[in-house]
C-alpha atoms as a PDB file:
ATOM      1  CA  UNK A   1     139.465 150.523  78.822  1.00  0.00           C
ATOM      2  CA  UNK A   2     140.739 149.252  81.993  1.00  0.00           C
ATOM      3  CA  UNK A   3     137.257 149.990  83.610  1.00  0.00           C
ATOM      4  CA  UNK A   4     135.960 148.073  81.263  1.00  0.00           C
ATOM      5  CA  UNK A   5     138.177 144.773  82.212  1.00  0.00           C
ATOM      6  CA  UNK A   6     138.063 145.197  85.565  1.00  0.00           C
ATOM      7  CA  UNK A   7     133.727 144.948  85.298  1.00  0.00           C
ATOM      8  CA  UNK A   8     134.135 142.217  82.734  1.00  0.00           C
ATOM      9  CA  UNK A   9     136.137 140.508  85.213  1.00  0.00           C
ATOM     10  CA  UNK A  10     134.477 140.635  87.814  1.00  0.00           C
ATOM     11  CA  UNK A  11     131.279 139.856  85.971  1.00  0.00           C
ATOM     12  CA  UNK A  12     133.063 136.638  85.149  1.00  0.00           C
ATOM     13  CA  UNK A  13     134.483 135.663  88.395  1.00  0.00           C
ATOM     14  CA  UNK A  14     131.010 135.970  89.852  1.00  0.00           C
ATOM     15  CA  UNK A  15     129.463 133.519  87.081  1.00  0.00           C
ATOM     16  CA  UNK A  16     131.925 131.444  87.665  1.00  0.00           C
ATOM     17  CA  UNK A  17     131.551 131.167  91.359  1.00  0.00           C
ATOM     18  CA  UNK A  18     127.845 130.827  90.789  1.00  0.00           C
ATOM     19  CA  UNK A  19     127.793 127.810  88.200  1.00  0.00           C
ATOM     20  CA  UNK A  20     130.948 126.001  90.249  1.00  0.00           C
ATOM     21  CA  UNK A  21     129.391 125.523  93.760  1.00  0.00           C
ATOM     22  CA  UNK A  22     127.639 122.448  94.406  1.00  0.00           C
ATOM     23  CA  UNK A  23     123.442 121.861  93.674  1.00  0.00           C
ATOM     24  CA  UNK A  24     121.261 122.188  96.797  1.00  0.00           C
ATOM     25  CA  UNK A  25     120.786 118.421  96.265  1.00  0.00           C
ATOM     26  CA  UNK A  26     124.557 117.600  96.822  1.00  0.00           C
ATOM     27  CA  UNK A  27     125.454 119.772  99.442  1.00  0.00           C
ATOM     28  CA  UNK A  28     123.082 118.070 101.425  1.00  0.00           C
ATOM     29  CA  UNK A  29     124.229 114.569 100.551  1.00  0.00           C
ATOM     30  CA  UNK A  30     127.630 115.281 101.687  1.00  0.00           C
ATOM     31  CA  UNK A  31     126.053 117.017 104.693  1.00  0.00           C
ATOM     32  CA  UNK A  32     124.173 113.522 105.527  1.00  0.00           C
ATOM     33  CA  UNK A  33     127.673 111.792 104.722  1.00  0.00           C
ATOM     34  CA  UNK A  34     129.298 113.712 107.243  1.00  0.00           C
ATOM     35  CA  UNK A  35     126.865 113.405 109.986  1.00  0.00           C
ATOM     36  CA  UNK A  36     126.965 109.488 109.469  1.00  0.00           C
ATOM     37  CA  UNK A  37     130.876 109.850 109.520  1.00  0.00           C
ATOM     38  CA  UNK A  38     131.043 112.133 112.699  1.00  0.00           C
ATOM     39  CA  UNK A  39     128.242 109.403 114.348  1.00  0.00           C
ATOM     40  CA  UNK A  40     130.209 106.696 113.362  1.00  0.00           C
ATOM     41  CA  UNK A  41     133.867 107.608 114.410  1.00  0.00           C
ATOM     42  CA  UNK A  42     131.914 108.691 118.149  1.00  0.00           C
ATOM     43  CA  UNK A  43     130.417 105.515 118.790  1.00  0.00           C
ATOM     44  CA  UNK A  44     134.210 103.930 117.776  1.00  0.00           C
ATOM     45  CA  UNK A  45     135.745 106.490 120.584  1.00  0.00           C
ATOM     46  CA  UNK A  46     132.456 105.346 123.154  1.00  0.00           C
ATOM     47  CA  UNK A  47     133.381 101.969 122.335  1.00  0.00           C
ATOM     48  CA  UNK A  48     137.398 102.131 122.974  1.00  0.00           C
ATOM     49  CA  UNK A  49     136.439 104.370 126.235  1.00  0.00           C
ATOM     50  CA  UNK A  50     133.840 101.530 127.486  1.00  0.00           C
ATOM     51  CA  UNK A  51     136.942  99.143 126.837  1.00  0.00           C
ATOM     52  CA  UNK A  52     139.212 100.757 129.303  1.00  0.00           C
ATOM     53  CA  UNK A  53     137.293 102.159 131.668  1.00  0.00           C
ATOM     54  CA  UNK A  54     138.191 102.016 134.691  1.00  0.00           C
ATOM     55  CA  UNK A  55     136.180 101.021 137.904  1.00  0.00           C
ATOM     56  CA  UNK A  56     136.016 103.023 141.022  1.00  0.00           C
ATOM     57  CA  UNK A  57     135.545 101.141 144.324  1.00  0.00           C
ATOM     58  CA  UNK A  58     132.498 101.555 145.784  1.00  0.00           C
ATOM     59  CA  UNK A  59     133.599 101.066 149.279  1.00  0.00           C
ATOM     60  CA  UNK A  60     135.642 104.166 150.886  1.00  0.00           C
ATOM     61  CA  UNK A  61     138.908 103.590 151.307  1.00  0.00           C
ATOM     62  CA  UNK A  62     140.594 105.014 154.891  1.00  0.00           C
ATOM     63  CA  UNK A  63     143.735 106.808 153.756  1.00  0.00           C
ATOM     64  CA  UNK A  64     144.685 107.997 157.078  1.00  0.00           C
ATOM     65  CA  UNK A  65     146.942 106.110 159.522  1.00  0.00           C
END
């Protein structure tokens, strides 16, 4: 008997996996979303960088006396 609940289980856990997970169609909508996200929060950081950077002197600068 407890055979038989343990394969009816797991029968059911594995149909239910299989009907929850997202459609081939959304998955790779939110795969798009996150590429435009992750493209979108680098070219903020690029931009903030640009902002502060820092410019070296060209010139060489004698450090020894």
């Amino acid at each position: 008997m407890n055979k038989n609940y343990l394969i009816f289980s797991v029968i059911f856990l594995m149909v239910l996996f299989i009907k929850c997970k997202p459609a081939a169609e959304d998955r790779d909508k939110m795969h798009q979303n996150a590429k435009r996200l992750s493209d979108s929060i680098a070219r903020v950081i690029d931009a903030a960088m640009e902002e502060v950077k820092i410019e070296q002197p060209t010139a060489k600068l004698d450090s020894v006396k």
